[in-house]
Protein backbone atom coordinates (compact mmCIF):
# COMPACT_ATOMS: atom_id res chain seq x y z
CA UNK A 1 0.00 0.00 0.00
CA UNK A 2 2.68 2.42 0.97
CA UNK A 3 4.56 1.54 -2.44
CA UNK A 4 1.61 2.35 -4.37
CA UNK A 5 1.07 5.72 -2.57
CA UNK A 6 4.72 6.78 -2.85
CA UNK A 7 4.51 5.37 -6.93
CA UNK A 8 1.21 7.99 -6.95
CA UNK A 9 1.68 10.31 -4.81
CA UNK A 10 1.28 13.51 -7.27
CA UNK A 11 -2.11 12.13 -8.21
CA UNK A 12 -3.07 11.94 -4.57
CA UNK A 13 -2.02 15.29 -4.18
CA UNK A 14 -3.74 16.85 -6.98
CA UNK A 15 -6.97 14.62 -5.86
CA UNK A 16 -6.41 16.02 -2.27
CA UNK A 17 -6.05 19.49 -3.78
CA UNK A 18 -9.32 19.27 -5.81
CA UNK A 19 -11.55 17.69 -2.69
CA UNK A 20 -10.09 21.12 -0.55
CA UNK A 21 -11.43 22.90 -3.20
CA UNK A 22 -15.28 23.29 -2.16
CA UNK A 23 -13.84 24.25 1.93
CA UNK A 24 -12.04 26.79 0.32
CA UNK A 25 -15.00 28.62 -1.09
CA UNK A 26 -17.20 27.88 1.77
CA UNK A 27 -14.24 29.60 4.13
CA UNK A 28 -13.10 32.41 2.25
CA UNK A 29 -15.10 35.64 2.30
CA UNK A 30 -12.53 37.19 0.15
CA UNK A 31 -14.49 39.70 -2.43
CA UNK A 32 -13.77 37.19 -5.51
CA UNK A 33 -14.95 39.66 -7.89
CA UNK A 34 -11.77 41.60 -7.03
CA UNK A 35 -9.53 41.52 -9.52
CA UNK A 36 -6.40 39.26 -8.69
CA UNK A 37 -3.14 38.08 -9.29
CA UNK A 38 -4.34 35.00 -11.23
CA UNK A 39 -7.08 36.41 -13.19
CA UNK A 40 -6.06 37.33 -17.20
CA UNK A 41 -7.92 40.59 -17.15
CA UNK A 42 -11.88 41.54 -17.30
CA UNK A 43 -14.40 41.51 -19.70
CA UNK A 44 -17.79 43.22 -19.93
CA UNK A 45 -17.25 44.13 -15.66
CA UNK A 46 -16.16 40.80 -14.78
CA UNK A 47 -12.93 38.80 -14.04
CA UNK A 48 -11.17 36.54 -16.60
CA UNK A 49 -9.88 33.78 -14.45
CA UNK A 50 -6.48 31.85 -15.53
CA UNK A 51 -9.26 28.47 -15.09
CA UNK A 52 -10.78 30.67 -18.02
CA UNK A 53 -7.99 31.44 -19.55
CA UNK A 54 -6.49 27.58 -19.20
CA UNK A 55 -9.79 26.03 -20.97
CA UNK A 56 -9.62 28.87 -24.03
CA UNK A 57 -5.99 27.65 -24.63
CA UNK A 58 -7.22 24.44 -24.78
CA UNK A 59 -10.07 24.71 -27.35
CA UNK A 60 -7.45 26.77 -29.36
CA UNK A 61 -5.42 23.92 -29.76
CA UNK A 62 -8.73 21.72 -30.66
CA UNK A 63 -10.05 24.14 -32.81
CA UNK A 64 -6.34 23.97 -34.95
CA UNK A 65 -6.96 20.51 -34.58
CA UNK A 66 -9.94 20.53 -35.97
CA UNK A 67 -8.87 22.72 -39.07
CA UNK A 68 -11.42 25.65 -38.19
CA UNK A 69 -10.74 28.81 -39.18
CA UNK A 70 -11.72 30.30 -35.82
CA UNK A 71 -8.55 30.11 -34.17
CA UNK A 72 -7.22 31.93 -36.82
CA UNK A 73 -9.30 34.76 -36.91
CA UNK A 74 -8.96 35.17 -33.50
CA UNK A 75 -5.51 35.03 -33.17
CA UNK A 76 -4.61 36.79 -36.18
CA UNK A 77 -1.51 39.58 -35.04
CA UNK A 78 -0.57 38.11 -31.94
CA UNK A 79 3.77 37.99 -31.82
CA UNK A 80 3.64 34.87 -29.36
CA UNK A 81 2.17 31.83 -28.58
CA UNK A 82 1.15 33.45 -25.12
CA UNK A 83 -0.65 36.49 -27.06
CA UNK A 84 -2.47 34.33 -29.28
CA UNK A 85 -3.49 32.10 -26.12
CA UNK A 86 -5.24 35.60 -24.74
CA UNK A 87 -6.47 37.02 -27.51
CA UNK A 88 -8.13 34.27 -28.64
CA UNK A 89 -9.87 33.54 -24.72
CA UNK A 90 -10.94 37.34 -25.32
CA UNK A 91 -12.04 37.52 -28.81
CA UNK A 92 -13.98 34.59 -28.49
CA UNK A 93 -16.06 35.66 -25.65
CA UNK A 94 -16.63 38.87 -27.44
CA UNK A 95 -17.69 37.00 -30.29
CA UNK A 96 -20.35 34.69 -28.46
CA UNK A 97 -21.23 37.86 -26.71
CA UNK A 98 -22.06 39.96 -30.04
CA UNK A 99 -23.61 37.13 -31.63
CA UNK A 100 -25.29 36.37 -29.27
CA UNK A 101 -27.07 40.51 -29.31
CA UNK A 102 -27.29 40.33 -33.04
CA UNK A 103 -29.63 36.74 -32.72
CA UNK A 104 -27.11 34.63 -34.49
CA UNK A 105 -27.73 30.89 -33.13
CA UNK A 106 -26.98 28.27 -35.62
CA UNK A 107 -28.63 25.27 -35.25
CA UNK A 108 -27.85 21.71 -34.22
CA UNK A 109 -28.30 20.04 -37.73
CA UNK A 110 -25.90 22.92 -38.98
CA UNK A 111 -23.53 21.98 -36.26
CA UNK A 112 -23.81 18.46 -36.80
CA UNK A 113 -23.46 18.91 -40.15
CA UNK A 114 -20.01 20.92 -39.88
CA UNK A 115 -18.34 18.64 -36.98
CA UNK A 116 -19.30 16.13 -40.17
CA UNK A 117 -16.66 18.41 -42.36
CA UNK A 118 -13.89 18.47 -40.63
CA UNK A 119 -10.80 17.27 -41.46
CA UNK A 120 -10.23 14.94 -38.67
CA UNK A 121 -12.93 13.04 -39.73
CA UNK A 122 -12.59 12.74 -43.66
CA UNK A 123 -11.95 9.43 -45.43
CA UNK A 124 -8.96 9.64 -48.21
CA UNK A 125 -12.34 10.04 -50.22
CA UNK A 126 -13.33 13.10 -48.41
CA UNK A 127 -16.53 11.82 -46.95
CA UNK A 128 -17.37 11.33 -43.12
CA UNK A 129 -15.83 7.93 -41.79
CA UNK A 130 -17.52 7.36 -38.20
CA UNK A 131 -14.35 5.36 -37.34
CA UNK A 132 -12.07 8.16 -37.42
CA UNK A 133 -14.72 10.03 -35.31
CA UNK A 134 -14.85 7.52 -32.26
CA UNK A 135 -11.34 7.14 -32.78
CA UNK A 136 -10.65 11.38 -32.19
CA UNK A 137 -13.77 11.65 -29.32
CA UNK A 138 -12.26 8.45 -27.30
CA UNK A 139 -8.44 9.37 -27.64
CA UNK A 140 -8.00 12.78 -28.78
CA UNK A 141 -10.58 14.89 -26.73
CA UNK A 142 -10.33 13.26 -23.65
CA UNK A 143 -6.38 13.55 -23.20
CA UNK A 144 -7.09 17.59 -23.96
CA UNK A 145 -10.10 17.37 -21.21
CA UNK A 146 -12.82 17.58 -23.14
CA UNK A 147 -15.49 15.35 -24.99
CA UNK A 148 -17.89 15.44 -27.67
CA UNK A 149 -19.85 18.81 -26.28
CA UNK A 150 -16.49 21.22 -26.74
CA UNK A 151 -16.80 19.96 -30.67
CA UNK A 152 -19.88 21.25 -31.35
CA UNK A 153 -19.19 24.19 -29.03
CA UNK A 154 -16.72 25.00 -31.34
CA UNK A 155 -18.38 24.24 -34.70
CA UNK A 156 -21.15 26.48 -32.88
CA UNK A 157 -18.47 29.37 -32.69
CA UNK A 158 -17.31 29.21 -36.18
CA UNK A 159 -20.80 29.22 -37.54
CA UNK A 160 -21.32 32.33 -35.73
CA UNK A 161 -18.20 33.76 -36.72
CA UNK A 162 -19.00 33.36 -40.26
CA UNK A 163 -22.11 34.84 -40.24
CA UNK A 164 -20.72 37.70 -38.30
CA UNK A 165 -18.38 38.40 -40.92
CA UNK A 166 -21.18 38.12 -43.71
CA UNK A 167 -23.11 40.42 -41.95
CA UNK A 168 -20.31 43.27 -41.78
CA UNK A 169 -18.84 42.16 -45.54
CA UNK A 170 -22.63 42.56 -47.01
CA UNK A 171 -21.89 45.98 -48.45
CA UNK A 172 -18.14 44.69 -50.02
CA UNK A 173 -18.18 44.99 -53.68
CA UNK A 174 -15.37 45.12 -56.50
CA UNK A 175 -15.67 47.41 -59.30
CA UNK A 176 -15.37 46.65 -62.99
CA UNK A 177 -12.90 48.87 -63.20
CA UNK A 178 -10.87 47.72 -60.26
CA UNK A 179 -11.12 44.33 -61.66
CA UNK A 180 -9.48 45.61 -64.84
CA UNK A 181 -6.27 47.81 -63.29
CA UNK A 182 -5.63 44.73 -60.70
CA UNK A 183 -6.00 42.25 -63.98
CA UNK A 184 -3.32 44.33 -65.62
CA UNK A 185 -0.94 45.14 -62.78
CA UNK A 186 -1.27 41.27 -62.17
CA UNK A 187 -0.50 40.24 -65.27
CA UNK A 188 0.96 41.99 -67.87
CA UNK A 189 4.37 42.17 -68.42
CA UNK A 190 7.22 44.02 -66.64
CA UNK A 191 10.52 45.20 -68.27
CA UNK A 192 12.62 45.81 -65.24
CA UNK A 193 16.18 46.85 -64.67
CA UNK A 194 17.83 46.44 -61.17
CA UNK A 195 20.87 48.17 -59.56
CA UNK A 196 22.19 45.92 -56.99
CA UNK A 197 24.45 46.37 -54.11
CA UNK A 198 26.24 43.43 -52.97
CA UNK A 199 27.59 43.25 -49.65
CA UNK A 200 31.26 42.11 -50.27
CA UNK A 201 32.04 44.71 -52.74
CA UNK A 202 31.83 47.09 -49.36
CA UNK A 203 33.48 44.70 -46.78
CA UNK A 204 36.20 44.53 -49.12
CA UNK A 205 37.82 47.65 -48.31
CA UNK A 206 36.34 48.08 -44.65
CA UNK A 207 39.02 48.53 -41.91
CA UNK A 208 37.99 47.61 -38.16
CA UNK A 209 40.76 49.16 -35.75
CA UNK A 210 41.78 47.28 -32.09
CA UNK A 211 40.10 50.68 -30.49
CA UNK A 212 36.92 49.59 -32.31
CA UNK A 213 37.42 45.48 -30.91
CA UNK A 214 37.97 46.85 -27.25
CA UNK A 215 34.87 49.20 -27.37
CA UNK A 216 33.03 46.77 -28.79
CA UNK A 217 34.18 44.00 -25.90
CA UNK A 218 33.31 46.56 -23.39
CA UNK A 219 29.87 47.17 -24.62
CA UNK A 220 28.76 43.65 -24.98
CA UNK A 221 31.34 41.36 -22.85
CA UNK A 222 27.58 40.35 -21.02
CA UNK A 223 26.31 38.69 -24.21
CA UNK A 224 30.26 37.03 -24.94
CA UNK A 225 30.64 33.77 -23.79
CA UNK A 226 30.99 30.77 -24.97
CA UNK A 227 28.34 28.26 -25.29
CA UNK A 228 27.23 26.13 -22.65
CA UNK A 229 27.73 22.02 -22.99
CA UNK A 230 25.92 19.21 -22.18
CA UNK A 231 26.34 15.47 -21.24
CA UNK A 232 23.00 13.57 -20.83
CA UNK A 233 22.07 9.82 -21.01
CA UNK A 234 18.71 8.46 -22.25
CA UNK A 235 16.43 6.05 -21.86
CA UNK A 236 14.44 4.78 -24.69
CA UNK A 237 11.16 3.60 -24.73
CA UNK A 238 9.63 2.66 -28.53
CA UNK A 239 7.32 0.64 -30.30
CA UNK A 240 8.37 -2.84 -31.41
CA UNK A 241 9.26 -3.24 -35.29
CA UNK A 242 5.46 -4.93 -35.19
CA UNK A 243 3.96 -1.89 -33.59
CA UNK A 244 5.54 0.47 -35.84
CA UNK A 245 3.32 -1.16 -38.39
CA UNK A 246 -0.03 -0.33 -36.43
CA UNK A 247 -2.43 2.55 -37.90
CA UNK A 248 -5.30 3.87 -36.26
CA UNK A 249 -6.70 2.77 -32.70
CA UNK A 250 -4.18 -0.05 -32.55
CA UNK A 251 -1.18 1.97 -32.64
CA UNK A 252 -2.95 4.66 -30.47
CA UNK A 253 -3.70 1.71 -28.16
CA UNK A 254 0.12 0.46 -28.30
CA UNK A 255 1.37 4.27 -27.98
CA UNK A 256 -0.18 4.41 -24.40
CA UNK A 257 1.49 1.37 -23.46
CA UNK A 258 4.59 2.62 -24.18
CA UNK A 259 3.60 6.20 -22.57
CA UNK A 260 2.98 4.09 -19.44
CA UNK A 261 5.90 2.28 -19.38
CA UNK A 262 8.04 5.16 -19.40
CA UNK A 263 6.11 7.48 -17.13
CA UNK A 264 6.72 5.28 -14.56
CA UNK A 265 10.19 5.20 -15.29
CA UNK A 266 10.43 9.02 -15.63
CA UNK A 267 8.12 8.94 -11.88
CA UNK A 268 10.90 6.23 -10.31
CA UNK A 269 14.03 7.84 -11.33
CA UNK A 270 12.99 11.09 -10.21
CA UNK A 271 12.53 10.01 -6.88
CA UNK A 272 14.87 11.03 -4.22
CA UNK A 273 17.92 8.91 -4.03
CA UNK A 274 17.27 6.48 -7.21
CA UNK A 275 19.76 5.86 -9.21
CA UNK A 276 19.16 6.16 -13.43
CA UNK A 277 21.27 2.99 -14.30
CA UNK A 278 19.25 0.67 -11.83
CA UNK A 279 16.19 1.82 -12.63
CA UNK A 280 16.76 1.50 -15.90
CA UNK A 281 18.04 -2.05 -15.64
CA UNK A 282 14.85 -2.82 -13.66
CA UNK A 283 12.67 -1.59 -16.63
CA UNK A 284 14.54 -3.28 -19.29
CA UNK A 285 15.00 0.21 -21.05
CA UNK A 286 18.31 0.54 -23.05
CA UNK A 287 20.38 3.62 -22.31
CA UNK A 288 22.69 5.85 -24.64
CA UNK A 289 24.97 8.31 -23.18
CA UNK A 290 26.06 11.27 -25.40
CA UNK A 291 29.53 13.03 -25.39
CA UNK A 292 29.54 16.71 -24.83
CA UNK A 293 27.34 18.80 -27.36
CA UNK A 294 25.98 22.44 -27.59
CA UNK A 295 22.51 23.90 -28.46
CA UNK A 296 23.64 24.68 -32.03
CA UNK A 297 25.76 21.57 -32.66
CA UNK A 298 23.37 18.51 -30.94
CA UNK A 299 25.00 15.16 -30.69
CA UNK A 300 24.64 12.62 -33.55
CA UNK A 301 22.75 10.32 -31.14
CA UNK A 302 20.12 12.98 -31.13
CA UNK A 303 19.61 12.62 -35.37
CA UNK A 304 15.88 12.78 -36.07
CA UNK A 305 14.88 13.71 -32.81
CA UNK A 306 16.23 17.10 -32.27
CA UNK A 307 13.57 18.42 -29.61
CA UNK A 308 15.52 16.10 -26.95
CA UNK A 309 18.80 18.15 -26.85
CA UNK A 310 16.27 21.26 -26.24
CA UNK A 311 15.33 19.21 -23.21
CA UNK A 312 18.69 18.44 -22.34
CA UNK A 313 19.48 22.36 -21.79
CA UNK A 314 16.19 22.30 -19.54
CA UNK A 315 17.78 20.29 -16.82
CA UNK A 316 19.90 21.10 -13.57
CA UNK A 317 21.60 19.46 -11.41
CA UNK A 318 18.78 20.19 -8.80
CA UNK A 319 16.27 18.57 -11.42
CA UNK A 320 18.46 16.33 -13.65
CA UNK A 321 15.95 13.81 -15.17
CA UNK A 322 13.41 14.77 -17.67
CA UNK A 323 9.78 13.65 -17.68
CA UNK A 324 9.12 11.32 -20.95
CA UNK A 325 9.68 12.86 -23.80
CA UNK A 326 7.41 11.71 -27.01
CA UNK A 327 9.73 11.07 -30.38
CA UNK A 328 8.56 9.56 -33.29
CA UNK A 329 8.22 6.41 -32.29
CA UNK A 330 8.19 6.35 -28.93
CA UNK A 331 9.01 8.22 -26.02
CA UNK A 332 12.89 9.42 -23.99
CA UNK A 333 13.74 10.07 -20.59
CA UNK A 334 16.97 12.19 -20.05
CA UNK A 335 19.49 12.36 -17.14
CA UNK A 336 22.17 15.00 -16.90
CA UNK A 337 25.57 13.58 -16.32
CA UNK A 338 27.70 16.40 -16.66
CA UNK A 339 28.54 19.61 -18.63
CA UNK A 340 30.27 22.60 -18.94
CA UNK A 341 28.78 26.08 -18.24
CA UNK A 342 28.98 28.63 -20.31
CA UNK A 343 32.17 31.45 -19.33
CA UNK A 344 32.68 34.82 -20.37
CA UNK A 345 35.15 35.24 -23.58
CA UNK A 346 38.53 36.80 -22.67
CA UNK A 347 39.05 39.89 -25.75
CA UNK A 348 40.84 37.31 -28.11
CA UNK A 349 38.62 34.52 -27.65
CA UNK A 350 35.97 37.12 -28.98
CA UNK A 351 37.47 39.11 -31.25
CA UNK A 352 36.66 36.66 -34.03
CA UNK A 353 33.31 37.22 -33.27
CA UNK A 354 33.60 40.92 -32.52
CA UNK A 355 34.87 41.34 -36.00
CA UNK A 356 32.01 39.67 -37.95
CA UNK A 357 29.33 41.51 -35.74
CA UNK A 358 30.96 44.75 -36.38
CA UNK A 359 31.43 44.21 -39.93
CA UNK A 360 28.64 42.72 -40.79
CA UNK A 361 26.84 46.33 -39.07
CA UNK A 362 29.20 48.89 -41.35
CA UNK A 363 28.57 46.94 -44.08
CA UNK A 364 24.56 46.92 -43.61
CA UNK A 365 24.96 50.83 -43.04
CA UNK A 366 26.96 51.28 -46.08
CA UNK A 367 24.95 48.95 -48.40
CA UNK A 368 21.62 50.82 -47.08
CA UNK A 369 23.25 54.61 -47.20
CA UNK A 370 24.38 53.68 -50.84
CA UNK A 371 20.86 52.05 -52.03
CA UNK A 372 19.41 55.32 -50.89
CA UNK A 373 21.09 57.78 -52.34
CA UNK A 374 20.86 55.89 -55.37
CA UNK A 375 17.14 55.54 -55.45
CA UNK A 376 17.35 59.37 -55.37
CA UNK A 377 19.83 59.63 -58.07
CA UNK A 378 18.03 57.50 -60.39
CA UNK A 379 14.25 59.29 -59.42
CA UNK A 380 15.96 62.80 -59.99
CA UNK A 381 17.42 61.35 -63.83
CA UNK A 382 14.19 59.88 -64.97
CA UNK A 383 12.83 62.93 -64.02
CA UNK A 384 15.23 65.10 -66.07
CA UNK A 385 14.65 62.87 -68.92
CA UNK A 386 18.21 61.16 -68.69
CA UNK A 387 18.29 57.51 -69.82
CA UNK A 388 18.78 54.80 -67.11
CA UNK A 389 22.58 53.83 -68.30
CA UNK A 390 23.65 57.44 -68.37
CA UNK A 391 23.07 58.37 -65.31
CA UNK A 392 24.06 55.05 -63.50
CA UNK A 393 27.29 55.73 -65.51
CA UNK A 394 28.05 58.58 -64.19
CA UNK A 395 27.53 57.18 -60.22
CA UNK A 396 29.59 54.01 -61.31
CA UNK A 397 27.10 51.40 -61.57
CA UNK A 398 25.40 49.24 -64.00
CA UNK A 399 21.96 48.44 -64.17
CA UNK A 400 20.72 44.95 -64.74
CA UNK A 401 17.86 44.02 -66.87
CA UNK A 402 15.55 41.19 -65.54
CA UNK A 403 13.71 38.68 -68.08
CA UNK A 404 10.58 40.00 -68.32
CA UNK A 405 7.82 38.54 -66.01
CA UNK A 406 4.68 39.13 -64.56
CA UNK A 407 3.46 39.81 -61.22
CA UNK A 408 1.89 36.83 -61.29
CA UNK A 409 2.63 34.40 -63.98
CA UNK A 410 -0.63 33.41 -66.14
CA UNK A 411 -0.64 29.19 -66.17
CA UNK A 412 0.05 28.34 -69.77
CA UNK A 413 -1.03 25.18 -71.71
CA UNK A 414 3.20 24.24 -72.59
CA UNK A 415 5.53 25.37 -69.71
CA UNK A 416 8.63 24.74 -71.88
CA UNK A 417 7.35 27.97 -74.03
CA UNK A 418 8.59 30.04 -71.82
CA UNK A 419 11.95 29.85 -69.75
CA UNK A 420 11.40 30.72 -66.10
CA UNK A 421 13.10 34.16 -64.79
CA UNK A 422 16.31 33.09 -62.80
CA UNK A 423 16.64 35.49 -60.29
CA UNK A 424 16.75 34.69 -56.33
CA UNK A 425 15.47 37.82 -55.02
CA UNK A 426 12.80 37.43 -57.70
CA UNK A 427 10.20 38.09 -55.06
CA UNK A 428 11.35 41.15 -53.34
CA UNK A 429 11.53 42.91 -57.43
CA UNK A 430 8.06 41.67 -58.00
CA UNK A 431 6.99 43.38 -54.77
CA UNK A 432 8.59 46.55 -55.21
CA UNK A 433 7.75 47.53 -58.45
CA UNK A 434 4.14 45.77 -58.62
CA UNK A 435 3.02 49.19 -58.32
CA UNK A 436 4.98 51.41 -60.80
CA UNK A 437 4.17 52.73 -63.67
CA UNK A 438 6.88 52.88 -66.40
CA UNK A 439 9.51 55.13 -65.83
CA UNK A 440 9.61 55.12 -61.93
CA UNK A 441 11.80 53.45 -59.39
CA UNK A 442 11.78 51.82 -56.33
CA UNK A 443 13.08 52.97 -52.87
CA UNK A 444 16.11 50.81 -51.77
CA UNK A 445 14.92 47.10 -51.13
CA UNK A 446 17.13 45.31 -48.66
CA UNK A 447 18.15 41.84 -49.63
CA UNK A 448 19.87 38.77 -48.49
CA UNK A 449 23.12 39.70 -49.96
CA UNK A 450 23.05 43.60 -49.76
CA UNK A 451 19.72 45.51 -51.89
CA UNK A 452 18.77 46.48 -55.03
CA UNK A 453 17.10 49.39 -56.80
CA UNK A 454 14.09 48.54 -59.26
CA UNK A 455 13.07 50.65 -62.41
CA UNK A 456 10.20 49.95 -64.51
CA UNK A 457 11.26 50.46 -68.07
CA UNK A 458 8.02 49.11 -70.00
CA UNK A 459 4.96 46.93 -69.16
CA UNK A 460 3.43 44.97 -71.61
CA UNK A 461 -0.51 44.87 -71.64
CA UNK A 462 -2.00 41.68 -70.33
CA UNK A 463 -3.36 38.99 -72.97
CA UNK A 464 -7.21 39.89 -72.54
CA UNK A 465 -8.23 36.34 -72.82
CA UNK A 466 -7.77 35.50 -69.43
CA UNK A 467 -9.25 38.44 -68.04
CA UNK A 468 -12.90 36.39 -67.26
CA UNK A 469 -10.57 33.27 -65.28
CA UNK A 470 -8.49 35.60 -63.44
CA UNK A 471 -10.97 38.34 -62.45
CA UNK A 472 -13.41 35.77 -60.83
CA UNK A 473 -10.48 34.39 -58.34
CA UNK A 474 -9.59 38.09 -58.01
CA UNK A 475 -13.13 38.99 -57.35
CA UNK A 476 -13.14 35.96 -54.40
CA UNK A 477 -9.71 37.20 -52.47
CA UNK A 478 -10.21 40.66 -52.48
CA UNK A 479 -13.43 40.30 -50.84
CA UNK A 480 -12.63 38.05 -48.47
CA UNK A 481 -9.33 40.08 -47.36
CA UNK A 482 -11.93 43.39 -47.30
CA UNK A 483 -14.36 41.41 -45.39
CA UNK A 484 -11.29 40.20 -43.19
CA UNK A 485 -10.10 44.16 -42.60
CA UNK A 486 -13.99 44.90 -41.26
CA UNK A 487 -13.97 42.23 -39.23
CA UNK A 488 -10.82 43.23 -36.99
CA UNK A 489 -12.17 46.94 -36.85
CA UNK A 490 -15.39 45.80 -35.74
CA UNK A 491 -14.08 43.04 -33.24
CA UNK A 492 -11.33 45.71 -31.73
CA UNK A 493 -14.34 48.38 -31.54
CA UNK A 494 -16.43 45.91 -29.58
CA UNK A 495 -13.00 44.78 -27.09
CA UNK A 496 -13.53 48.41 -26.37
CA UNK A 497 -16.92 48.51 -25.67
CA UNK A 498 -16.95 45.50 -23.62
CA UNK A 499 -14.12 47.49 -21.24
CA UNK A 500 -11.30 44.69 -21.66
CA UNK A 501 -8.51 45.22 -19.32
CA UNK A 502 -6.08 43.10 -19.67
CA UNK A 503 -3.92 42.74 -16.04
CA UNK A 504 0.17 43.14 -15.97
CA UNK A 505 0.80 39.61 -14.81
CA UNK A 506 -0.63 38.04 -17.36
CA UNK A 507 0.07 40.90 -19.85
């Protein structure tokens, strides 16, 4: 009995934790409408609790599951996984909210029928296979706490969400004449000429002094050291050569064994005292030790699994065994044998580096102050009616001239016809002159290698004949990105209205 306690004793916690619960509430007569520590912010006068905020992140990761759209929507702008997590547990409230005011309720045959859409639950033929649906609500949903209610709870939200946006896109249209100048800026054809600016035709002759090193060193001998190393051994846990061959349930089913297997491990050699070579021994569980390796440069042993030497640089010497760790076929528990920490660089261990980074700065300066000036040079020419060479001449550079393309290259019956314009940084032309109109330039256009400098010599009318296929798809994603631009107006407008404050902690 005492073994099985001690082997369960986090579960018994968190079950002794959750019966305390209700004595909690019944004791307290703390003001829990205060706003506290713990809660994410508040919304339409009330709190946001991180429970709230915990379940949200949740149904954001079923809903990308799923292959809704929602999440996206919601999320759309946020720099971080932890923005998107809020923003979405605020935008969807204020979604329900609002659609809720504006008498938007679908239906449950239109939510059955869309849970019957999604992707998890398509055949190869694209048709609903009730197999891969018990397979997702009896695996899938309940390992993310949930069950078959937070499915159509979703499905319910994106209905609404696409009738909201309906509603505000109702008075998008696209003009004839719109059609036309986007048809012909999309597709005729562009005779471009390029001055580029390569970045080793200015390091070439760039001098870095010892006074430069040492003030360099000084400013930035924090961020100098050399990178930390790592010595770990693992324990492997993975499917038999027969289990690889599983699909479905039955390799779900032989997954969990595995999972089991080396939880337990992970659970015995965490405990106080134990010792990672006997307890591997007990389990049977082979164990690879890898020499010293950094962040950048993983060890080989680590080849096609190269999330465990993240997890490697996750453990201490106070914590030095990992929980399992799921690879591809199977799952990894790491101990940390040894190391060495990362030390500050003395000034000629760094100056290598100190070189490069200062370098690689004048240079970017130079290439950028050059493509400027330049831009100006060549604006100022056209404008006085001197040709393109002459005046590029006279600064010392040449101008390239591009194949000519189109924005966006018509799909043509034979693709041999035509050869295809060989030019890496391809892209970054197309979008700086997609707007021009013959005989103006681009500002400077940072590249890769240095920048460039884009003129529009001609453009060639587009062939009318496609005008009809390309002005319907056209016609579909400009109204759906206009309809996407009302949408975020009128969902940060009603964030406003419903007074979100968002609190520092969790800000």
């Amino acid at each position: 009995m005492i073994t099985v306690m001690r082997k369960h004793h986090r579960w018994l916690m968190i079950i002794i934790a959750i019966l305390a619960i209700p004595f909690i509430f019944y004791f307290n007569k703390t003001d829990l409408s205060a706003n506290r520590a713990s809660d994410l912010g508040r919304l339409y006068d009330r709190p946001i609790t991180n429970i709230e905020f915990q379940r949200n992140a949740r149904l954001l990761n079923l809903s990308r599951l799923l292959g809704l759209t929602l999440w996206q929507d919601l999320t759309r702008g946020a720099m971080s996984d932890a923005e998107a997590y809020a923003d979405f547990t605020f935008n969807r409230l204020v979604l329900r909210h609002e659609a809720e005011a504006l008498g938007i309720k679908p239906t449950r045959d239109e939510i059955v029928t869309l849970v019957r859409t999604l992707r998890p639950f398509r055949s190869e033929a694209g048709v609903f296979d009730l197999n891969k649906y018990k397979e997702f609500t009896q695996t899938a949903l309940p390992s993310m706490g949930f069950n078959e209610a937070q499915l159509e709870e979703l499905a319910s939200d994106e209905l609404s969400l696409t009738r909201v946006k309906d509603l505000l896109g109702t008075a998008v249209q696209l003009s004839e004449s719109e059609s036309k100048e986007f048809y012909e800026q999309a597709y005729g054809k562009l005779h471009v000429a390029v001055v580029r600016f390569r970045e080793e035709d200015f390091a070439k002759d760039l001098k870095i002094t010892d006074e430069d090193i040492a003030k360099y060193y000084e400013a930035h001998k924090a961020q100098l050291k050399t990178e930390e190393k790592r010595r770990v051994e693992f324990a492997t846990f993975a499917l038999s050569e027969e289990e690889k061959k599983l699909a479905g349930k039955e390799r779900v089913d032989a997954l969990q064994k595995v999972a089991n297997r080396a939880n337990d491990f992970a659970q015995a050699a965490q405990e106080k005292g134990a010792n990672f070579a006997e307890v591997a021994a007990k389990s049977k569980a082979p164990v690879a030790a890898t020499d010293e390796f950094t962040a950048a440069a993983p060890d080989p042993k680590f080849a096609g699994n190269q999330q465990l030497a993240q997890y490697a640089f996750q453990l201490s010497t106070a914590e030095p065994v990992s929980d399992a760790v799921q690879g591809p076929e199977g799952f990894y528990i790491l101990h940390l044998i040894g190391g060495t920490p990362a030390r500050p660089l003395t000034l000629d261990e760094a100056k290598p580096k100190i070189v490069e980074a200062i370098k690689s700065e004048r240079v970017r300066q130079l290439v950028s102050a050059k493509g400027a000036d330049t831009a100006r040079v060549i604006r100022e020419a056209l404008a006085a009616g001197t040709p393109l060479d002459k005046a590029m001449a006279q600064s010392g550079l040449t101008a390239e001239r591009i194949p000519p393309f189109s924005i966006i290259e018509a799909p043509k019956p034979d693709k041999d016809k035509e050869p295809k314009v060989d030019a890496p940084d391809l892209p970054m032309i197309k979008n700086a002159v997609r707007e021009l109109n013959p005989g103006e330039s681009s500002e400077f256009v940072p590249t890769a290698t240095g920048g460039l400098v884009a003129v529009v010599e001609k453009r060639e009318p587009a062939d009318p004949a496609g005008y009809a296929q390309a002005s319907t798809a056209f016609e579909t994603n400009y109204v759906q990105a206009k309809r996407a631009i009302i949408f975020y107006d009128w969902l940060r407008d009603r964030r406003q209205a419903a007074h979100l404050q968002v609190t520092m902690a969790q800000s």
